[in-house]
PDB file of N, CA and C in Angstrom:
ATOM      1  N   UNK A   1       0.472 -34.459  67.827  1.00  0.00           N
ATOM      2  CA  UNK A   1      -0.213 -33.714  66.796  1.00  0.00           C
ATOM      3  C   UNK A   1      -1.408 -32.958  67.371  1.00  0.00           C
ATOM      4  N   UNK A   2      -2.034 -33.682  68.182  1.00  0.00           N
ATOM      5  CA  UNK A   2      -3.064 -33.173  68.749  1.00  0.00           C
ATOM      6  C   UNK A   2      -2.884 -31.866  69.639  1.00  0.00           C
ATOM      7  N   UNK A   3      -1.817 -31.714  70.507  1.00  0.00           N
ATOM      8  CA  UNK A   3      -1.550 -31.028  71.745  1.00  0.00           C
ATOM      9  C   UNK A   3      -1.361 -29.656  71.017  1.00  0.00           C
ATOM     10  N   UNK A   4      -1.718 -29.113  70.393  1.00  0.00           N
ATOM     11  CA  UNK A   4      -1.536 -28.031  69.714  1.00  0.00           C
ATOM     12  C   UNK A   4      -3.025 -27.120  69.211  1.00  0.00           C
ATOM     13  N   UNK A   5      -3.666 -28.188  69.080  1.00  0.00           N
ATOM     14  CA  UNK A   5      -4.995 -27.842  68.349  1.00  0.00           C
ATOM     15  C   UNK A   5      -5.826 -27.219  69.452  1.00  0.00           C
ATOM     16  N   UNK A   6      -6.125 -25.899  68.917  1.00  0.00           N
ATOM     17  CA  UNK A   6      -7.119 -24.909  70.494  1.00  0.00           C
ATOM     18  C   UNK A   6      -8.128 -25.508  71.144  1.00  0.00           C
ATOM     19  N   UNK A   7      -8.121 -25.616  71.940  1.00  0.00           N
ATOM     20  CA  UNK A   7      -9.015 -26.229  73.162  1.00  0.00           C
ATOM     21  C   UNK A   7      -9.194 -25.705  74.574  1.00  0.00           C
ATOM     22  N   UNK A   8     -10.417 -26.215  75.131  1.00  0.00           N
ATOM     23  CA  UNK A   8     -10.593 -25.789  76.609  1.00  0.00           C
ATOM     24  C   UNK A   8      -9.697 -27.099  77.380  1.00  0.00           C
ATOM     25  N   UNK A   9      -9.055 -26.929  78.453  1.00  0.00           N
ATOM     26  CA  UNK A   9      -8.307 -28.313  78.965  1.00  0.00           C
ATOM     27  C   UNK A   9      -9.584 -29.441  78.775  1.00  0.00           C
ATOM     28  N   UNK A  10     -10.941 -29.273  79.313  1.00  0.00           N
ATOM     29  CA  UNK A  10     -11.533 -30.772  79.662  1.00  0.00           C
ATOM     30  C   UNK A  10     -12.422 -30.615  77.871  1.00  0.00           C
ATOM     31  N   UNK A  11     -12.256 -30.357  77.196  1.00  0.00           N
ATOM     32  CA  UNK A  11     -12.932 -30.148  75.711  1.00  0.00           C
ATOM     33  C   UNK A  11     -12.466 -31.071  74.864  1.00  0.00           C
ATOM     34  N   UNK A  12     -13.222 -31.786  73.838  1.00  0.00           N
ATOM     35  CA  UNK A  12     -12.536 -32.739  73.188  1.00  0.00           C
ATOM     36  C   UNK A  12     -12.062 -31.711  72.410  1.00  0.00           C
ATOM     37  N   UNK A  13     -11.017 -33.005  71.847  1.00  0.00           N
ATOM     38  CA  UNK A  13     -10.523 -32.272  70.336  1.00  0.00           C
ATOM     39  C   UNK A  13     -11.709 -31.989  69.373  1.00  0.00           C
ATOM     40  N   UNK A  14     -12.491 -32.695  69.241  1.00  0.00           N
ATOM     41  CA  UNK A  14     -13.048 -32.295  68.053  1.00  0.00           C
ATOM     42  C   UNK A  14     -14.472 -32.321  68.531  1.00  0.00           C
ATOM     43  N   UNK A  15     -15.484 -31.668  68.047  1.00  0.00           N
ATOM     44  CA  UNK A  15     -16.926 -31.314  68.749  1.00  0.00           C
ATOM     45  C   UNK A  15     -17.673 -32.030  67.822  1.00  0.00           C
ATOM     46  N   UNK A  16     -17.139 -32.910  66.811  1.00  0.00           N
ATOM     47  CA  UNK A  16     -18.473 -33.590  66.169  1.00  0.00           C
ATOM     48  C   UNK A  16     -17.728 -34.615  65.124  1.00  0.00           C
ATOM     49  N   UNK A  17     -18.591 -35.441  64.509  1.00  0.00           N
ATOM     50  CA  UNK A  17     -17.371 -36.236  63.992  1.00  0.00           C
ATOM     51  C   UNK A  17     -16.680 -35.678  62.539  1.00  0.00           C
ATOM     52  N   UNK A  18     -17.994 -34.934  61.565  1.00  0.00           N
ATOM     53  CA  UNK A  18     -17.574 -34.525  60.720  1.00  0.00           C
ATOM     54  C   UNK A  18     -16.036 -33.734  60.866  1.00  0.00           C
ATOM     55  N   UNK A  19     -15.163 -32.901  62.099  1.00  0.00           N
ATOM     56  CA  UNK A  19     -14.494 -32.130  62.311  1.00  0.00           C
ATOM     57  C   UNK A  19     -13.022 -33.179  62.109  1.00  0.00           C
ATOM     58  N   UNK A  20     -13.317 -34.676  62.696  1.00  0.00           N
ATOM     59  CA  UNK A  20     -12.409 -35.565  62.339  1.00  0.00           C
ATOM     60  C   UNK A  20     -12.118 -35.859  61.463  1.00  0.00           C
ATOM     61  N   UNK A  21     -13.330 -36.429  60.535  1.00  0.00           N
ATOM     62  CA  UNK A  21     -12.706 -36.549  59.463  1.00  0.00           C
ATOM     63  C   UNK A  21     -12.542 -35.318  58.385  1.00  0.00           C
ATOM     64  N   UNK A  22     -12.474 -34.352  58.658  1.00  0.00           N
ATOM     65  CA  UNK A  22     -12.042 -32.718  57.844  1.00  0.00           C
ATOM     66  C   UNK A  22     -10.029 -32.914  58.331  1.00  0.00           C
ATOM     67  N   UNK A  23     -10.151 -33.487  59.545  1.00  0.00           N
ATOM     68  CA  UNK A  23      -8.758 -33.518  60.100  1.00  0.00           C
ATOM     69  C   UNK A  23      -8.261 -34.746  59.563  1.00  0.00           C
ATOM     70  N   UNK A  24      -9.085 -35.820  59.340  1.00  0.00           N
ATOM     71  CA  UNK A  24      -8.123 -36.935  58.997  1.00  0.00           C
ATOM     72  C   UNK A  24      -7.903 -36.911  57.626  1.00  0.00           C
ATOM     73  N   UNK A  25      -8.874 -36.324  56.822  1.00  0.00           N
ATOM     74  CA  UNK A  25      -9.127 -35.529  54.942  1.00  0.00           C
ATOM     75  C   UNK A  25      -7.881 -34.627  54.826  1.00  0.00           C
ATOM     76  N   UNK A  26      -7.469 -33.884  55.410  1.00  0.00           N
ATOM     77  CA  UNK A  26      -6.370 -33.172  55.119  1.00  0.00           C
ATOM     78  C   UNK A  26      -4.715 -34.266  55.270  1.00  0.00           C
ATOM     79  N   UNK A  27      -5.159 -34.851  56.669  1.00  0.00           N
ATOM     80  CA  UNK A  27      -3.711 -35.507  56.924  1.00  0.00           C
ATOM     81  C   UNK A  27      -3.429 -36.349  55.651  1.00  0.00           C
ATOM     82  N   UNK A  28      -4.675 -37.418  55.065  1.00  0.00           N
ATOM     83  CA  UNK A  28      -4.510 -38.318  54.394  1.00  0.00           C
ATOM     84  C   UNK A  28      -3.958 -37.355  53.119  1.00  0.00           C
ATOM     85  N   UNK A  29      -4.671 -36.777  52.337  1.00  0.00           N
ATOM     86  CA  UNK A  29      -4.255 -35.984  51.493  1.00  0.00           C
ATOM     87  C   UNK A  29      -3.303 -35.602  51.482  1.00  0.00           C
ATOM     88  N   UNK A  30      -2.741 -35.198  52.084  1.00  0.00           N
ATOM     89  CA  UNK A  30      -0.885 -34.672  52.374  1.00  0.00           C
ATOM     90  C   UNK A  30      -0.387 -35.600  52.541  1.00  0.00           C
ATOM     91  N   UNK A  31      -0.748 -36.674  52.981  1.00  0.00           N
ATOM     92  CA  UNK A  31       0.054 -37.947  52.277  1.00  0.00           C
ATOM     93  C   UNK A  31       0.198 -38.865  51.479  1.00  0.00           C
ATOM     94  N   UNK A  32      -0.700 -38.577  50.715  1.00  0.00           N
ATOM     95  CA  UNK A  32      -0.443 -39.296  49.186  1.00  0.00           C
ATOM     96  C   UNK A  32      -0.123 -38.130  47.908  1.00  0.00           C
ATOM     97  N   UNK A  33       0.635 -36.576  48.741  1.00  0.00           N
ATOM     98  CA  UNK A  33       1.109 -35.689  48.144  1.00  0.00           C
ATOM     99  C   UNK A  33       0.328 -34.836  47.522  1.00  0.00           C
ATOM    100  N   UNK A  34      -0.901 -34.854  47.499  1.00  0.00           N
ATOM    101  CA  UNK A  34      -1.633 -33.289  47.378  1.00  0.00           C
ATOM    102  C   UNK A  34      -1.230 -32.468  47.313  1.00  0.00           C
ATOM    103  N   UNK A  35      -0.499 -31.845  48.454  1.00  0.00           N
ATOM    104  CA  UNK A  35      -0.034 -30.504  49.154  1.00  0.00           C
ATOM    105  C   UNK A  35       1.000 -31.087  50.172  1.00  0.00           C
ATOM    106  N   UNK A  36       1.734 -29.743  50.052  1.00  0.00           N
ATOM    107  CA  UNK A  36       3.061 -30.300  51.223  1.00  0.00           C
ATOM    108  C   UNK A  36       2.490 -29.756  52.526  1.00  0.00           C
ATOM    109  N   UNK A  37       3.001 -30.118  53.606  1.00  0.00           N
ATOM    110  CA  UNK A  37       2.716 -29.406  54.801  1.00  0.00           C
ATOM    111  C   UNK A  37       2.698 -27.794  54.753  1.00  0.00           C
ATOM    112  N   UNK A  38       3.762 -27.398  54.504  1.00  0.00           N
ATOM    113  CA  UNK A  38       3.882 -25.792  53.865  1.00  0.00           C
ATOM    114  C   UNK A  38       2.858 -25.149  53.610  1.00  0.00           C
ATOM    115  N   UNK A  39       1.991 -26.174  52.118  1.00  0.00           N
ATOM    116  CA  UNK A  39       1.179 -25.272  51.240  1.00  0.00           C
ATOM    117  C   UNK A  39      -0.425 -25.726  52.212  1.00  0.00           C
ATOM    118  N   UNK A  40      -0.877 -26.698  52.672  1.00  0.00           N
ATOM    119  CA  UNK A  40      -1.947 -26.561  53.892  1.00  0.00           C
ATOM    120  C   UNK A  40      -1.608 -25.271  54.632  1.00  0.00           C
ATOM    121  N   UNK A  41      -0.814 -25.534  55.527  1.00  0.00           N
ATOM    122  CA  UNK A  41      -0.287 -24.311  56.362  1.00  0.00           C
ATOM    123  C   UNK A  41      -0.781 -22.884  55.981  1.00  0.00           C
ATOM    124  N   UNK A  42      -0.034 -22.383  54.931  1.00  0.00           N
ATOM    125  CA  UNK A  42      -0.655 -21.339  54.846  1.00  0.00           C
ATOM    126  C   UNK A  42      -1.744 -20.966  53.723  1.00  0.00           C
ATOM    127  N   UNK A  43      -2.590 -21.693  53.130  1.00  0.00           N
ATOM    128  CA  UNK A  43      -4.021 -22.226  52.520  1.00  0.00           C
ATOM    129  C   UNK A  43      -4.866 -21.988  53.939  1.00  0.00           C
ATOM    130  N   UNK A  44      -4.548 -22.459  55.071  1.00  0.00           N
ATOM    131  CA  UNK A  44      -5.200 -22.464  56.350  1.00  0.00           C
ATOM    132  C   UNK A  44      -5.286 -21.333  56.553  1.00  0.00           C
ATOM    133  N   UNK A  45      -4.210 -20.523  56.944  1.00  0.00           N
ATOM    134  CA  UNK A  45      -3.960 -19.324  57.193  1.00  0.00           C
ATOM    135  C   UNK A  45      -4.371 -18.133  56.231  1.00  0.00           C
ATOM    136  N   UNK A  46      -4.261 -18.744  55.222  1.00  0.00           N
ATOM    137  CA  UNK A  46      -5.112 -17.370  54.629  1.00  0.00           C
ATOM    138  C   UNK A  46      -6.794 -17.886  54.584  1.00  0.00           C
ATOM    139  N   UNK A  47      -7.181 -18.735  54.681  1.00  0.00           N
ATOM    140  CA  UNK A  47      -8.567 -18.808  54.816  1.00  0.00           C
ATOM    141  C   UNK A  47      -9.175 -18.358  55.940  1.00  0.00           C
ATOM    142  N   UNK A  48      -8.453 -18.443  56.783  1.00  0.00           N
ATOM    143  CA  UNK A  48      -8.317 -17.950  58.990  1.00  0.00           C
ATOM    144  C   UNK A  48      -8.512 -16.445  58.556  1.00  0.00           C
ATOM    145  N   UNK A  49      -7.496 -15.840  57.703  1.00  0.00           N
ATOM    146  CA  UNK A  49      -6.873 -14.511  57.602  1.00  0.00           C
ATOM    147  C   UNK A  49      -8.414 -13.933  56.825  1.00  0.00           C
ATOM    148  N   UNK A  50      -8.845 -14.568  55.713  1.00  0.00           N
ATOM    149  CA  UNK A  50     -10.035 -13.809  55.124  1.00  0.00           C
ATOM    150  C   UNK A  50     -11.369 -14.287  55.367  1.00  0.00           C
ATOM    151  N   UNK A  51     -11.377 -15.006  56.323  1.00  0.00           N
ATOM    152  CA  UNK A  51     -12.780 -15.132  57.219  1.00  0.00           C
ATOM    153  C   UNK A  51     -12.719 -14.075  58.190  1.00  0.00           C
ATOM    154  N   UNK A  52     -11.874 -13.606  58.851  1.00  0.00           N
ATOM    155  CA  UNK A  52     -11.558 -12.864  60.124  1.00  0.00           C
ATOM    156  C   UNK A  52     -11.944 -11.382  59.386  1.00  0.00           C
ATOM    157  N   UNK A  53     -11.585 -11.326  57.620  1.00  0.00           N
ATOM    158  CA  UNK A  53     -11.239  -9.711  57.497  1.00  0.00           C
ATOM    159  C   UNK A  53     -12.625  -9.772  56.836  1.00  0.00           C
ATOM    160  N   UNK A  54     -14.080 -10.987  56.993  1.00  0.00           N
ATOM    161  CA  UNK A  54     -15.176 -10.612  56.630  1.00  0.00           C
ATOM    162  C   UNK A  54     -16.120 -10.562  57.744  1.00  0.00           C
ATOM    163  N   UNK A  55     -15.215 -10.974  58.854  1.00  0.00           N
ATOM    164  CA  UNK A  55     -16.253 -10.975  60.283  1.00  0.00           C
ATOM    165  C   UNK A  55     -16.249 -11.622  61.269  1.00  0.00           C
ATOM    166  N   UNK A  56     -15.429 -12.818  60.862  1.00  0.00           N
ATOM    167  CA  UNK A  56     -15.661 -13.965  61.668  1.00  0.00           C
ATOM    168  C   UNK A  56     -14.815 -13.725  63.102  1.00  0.00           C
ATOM    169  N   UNK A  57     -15.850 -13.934  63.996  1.00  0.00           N
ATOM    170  CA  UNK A  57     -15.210 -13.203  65.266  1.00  0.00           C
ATOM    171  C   UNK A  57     -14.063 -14.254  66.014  1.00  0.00           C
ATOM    172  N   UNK A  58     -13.584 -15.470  65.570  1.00  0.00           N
ATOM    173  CA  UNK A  58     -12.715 -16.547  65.993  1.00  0.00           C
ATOM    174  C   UNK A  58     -12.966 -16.843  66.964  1.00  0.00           C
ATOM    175  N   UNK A  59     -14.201 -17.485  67.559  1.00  0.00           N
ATOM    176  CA  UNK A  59     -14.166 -17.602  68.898  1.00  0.00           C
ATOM    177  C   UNK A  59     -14.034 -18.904  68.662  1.00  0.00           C
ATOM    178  N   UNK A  60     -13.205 -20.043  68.147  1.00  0.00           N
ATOM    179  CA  UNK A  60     -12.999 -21.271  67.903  1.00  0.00           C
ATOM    180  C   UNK A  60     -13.891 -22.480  67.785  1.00  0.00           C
ATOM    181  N   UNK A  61     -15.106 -21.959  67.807  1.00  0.00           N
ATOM    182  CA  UNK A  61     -16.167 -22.420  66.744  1.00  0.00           C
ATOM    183  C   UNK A  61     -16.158 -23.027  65.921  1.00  0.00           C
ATOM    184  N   UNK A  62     -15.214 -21.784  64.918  1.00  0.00           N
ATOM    185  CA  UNK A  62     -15.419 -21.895  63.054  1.00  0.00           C
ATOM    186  C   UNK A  62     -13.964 -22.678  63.019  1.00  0.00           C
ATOM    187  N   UNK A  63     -13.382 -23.030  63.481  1.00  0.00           N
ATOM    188  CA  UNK A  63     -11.913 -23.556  63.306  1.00  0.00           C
ATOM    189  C   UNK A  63     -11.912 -24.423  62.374  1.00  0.00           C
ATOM    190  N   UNK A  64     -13.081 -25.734  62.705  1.00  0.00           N
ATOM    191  CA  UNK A  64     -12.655 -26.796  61.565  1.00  0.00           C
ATOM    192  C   UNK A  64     -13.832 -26.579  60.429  1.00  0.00           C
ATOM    193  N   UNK A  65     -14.267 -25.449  60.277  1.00  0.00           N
ATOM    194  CA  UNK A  65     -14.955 -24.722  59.232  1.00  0.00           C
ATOM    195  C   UNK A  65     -13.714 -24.562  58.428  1.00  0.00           C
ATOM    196  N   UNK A  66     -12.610 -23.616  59.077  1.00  0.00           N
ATOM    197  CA  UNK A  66     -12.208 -23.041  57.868  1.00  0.00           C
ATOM    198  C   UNK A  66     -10.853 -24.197  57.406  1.00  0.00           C
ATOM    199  N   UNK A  67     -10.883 -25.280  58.226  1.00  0.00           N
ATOM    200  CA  UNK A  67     -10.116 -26.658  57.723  1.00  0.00           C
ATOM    201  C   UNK A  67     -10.844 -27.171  56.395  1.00  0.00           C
ATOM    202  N   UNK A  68     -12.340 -27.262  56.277  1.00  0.00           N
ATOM    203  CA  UNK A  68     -13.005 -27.187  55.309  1.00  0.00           C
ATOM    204  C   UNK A  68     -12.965 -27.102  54.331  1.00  0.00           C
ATOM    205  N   UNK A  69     -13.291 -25.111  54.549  1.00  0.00           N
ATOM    206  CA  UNK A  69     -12.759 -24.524  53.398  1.00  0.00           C
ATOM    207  C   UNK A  69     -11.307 -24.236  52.448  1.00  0.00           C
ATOM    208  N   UNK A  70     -10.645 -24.766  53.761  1.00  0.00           N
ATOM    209  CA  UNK A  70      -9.534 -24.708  53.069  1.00  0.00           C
ATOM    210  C   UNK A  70      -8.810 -25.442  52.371  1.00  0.00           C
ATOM    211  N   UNK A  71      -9.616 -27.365  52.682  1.00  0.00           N
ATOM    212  CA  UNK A  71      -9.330 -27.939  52.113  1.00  0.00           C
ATOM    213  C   UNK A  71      -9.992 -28.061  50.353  1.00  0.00           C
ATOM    214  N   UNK A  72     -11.308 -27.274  50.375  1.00  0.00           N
ATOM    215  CA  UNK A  72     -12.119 -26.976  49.058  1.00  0.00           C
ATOM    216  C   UNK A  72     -11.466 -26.273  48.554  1.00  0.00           C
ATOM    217  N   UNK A  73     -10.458 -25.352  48.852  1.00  0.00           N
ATOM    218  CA  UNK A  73      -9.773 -24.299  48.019  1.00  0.00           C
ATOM    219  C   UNK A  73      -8.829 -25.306  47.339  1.00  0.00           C
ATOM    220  N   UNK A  74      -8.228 -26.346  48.161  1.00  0.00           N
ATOM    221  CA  UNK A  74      -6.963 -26.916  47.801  1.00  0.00           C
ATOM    222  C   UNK A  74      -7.398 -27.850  46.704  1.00  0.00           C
ATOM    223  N   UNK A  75      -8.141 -28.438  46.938  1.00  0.00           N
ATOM    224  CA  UNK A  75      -8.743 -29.808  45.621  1.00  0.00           C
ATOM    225  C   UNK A  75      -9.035 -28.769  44.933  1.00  0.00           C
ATOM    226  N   UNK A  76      -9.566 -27.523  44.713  1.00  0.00           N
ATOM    227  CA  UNK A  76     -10.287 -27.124  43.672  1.00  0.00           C
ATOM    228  C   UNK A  76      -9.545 -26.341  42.738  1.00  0.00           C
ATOM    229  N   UNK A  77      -8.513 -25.435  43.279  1.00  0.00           N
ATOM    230  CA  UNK A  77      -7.052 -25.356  43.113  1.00  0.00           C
ATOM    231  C   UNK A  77      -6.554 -26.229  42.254  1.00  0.00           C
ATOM    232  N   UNK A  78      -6.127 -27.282  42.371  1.00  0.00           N
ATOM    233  CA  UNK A  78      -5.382 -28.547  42.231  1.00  0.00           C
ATOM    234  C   UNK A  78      -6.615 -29.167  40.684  1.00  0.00           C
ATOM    235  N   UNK A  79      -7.646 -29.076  40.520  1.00  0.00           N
ATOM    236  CA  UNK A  79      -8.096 -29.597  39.947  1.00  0.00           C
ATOM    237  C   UNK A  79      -8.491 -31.246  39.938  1.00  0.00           C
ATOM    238  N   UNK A  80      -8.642 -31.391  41.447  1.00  0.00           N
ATOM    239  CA  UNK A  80      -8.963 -32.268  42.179  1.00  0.00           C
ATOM    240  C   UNK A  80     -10.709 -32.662  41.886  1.00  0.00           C
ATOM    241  N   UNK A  81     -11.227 -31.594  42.100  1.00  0.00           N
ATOM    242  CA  UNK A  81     -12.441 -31.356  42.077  1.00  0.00           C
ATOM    243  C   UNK A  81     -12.984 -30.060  41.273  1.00  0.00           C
ATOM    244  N   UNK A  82     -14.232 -30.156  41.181  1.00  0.00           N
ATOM    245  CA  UNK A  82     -14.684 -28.583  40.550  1.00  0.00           C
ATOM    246  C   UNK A  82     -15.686 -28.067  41.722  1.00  0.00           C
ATOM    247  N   UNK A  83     -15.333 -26.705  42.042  1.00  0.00           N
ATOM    248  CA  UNK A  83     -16.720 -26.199  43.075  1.00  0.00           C
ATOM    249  C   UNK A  83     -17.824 -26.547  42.884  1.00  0.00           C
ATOM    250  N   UNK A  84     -18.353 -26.878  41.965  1.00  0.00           N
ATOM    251  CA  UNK A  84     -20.024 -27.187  41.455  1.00  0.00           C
ATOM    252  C   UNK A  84     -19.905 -28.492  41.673  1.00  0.00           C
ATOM    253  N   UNK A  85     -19.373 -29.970  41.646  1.00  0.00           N
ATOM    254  CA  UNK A  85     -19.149 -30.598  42.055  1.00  0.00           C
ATOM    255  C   UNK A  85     -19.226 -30.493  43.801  1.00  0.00           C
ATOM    256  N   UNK A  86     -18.608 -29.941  44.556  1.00  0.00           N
ATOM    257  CA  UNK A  86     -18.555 -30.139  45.610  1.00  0.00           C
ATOM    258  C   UNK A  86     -19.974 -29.453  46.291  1.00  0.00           C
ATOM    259  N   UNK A  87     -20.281 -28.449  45.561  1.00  0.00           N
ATOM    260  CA  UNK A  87     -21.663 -27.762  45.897  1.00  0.00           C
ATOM    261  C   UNK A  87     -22.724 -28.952  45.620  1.00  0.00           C
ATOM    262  N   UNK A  88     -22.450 -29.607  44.328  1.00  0.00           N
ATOM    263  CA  UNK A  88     -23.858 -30.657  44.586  1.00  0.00           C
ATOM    264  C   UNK A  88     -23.388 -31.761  45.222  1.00  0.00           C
ATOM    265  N   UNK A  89     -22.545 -32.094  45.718  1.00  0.00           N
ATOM    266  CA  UNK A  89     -22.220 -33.112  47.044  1.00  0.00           C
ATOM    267  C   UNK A  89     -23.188 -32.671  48.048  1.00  0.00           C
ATOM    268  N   UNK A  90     -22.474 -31.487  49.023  1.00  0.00           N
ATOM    269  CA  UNK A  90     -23.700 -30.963  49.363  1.00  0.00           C
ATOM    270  C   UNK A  90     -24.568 -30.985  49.688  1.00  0.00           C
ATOM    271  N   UNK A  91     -25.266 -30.481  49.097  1.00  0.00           N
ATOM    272  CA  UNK A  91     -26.776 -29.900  48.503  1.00  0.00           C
ATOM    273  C   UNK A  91     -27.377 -31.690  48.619  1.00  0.00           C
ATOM    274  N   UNK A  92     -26.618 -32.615  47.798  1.00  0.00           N
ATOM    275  CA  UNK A  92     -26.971 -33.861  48.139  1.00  0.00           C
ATOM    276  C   UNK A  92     -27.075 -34.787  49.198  1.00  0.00           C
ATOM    277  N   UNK A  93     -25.923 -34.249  49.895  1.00  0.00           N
ATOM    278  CA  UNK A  93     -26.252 -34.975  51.741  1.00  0.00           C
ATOM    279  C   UNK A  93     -27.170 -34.242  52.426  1.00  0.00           C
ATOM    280  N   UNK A  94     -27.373 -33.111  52.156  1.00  0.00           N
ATOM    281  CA  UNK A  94     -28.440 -32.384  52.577  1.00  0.00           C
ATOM    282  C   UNK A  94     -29.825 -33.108  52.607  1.00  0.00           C
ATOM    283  N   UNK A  95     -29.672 -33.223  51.379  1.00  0.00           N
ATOM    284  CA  UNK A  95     -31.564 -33.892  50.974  1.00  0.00           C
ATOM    285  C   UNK A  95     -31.599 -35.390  51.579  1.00  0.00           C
ATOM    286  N   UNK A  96     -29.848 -36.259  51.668  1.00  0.00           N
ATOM    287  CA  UNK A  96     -29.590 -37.216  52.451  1.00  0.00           C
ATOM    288  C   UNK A  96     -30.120 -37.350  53.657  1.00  0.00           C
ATOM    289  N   UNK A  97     -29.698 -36.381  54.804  1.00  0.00           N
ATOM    290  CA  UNK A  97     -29.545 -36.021  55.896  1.00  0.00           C
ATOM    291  C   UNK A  97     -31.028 -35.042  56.459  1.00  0.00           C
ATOM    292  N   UNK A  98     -32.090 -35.050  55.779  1.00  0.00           N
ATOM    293  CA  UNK A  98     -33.258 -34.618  55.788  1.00  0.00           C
ATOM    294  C   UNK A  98     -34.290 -35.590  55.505  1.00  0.00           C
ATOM    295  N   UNK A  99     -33.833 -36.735  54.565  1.00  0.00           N
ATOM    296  CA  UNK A  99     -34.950 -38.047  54.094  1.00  0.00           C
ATOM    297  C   UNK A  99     -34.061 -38.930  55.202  1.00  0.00           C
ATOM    298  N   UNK A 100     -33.594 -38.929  56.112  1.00  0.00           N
ATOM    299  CA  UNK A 100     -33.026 -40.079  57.200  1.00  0.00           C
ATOM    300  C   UNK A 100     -33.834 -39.638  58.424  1.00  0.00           C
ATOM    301  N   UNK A 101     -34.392 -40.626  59.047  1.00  0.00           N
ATOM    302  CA  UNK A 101     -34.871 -40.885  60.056  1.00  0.00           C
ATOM    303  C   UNK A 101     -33.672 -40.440  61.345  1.00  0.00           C
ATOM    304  N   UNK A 102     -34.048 -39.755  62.339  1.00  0.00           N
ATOM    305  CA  UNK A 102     -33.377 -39.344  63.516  1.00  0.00           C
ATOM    306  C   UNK A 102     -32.815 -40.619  63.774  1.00  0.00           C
ATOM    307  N   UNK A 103     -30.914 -41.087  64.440  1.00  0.00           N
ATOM    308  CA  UNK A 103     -30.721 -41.970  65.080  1.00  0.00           C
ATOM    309  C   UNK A 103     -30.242 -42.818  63.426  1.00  0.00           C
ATOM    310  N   UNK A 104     -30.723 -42.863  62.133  1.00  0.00           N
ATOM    311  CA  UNK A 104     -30.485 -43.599  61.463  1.00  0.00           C
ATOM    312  C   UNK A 104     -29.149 -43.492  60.613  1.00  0.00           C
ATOM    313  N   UNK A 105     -28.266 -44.419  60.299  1.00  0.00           N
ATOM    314  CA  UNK A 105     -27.051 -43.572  59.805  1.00  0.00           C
ATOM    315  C   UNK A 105     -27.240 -42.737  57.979  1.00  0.00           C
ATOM    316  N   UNK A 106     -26.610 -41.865  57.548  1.00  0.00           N
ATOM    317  CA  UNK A 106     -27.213 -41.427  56.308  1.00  0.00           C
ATOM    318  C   UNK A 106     -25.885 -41.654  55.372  1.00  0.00           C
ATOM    319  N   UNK A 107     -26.433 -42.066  54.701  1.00  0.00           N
ATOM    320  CA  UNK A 107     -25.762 -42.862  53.640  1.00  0.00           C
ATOM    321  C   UNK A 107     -26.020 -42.236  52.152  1.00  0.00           C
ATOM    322  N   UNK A 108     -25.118 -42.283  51.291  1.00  0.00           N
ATOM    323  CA  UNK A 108     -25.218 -41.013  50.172  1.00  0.00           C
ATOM    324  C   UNK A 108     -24.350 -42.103  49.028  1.00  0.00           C
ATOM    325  N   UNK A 109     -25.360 -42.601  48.341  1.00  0.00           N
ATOM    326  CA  UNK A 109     -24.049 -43.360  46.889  1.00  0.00           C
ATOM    327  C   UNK A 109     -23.849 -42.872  46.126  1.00  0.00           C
ATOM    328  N   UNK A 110     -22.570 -43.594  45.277  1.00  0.00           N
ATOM    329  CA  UNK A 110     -21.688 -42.092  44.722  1.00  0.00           C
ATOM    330  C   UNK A 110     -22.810 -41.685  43.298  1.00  0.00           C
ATOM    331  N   UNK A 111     -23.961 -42.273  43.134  1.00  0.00           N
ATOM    332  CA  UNK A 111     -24.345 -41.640  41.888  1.00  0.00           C
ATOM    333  C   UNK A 111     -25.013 -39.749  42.691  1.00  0.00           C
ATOM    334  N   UNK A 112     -24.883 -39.475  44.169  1.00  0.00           N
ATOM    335  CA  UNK A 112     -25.585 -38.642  44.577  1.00  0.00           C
ATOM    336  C   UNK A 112     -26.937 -38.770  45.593  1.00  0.00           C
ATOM    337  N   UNK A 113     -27.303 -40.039  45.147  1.00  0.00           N
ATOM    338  CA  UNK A 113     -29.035 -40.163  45.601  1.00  0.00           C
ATOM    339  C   UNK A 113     -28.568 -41.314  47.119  1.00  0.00           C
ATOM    340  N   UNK A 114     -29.524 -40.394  47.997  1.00  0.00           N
ATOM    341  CA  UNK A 114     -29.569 -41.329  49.310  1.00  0.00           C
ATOM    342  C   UNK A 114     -29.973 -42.959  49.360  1.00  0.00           C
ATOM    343  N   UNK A 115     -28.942 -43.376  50.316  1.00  0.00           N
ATOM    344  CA  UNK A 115     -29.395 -44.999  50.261  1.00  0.00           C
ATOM    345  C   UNK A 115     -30.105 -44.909  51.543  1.00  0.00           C
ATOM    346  N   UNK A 116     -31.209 -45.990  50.923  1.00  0.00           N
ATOM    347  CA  UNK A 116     -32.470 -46.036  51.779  1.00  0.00           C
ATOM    348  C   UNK A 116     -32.058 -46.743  53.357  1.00  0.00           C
ATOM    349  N   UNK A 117     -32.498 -46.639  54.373  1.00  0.00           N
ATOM    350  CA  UNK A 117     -32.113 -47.255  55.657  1.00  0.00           C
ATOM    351  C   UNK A 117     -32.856 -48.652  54.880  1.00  0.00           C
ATOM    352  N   UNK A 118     -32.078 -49.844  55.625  1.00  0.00           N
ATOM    353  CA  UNK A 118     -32.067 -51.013  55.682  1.00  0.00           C
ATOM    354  C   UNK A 118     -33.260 -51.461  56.457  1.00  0.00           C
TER     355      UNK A 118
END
């Protein structure tokens, strides 16, 4: 599965962890039937296709950006989720990931509000 995904030979697969789990968020999802392989596929591809026709220069960077977005199109699509929902997710790890101490892990409960380091 992996041997496919663009890379430099000595480059990991993935440059951070969030990028894994964007990759393991899609796999799981397609398997408890979300979306078929098909409809990811080209959800991907047109998100690739209209990032590129607003600028995005593909230098494989933005790759598991637009895994991302493409998975936000698909829940939101699907009625999985609502965009405003996923915008104050967000917006909420944000303020998470800004009240956490460097080195500390950041932790977000589901009412929204950061859990305090231990």
């Amino acid at each position: 599965m992996f041997a496919d995904l663009p890379r430099a030979q000595d480059e990991p697969v993935f440059r951070a962890p969030w990028e894994a789990r964007a990759f393991a968020l899609a796999v799981s999802l397609h398997a408890k039937g979300l979306f078929t392989w098909g409809e990811w596929a080209e959800t991907l591809s047109q998100t690739i296709r209209d990032a590129q026709a607003a600028g995005d220069p593909d230098c494989g960077d933005s790759y598991y950006r637009h895994w991302l977005a493409a998975l936000e199109r698909l829940v939101t699509d699907r009625r999985v989720t609502t965009r405003d929902r996923l915008d104050a997710r967000r917006d909420a790890w944000e303020r998470a990931a800004a009240a956490t101490p460097h080195g500390e892990p950041i932790e977000l409960g589901r009412d929204g509000r950061p859990v305090p380091p231990a």
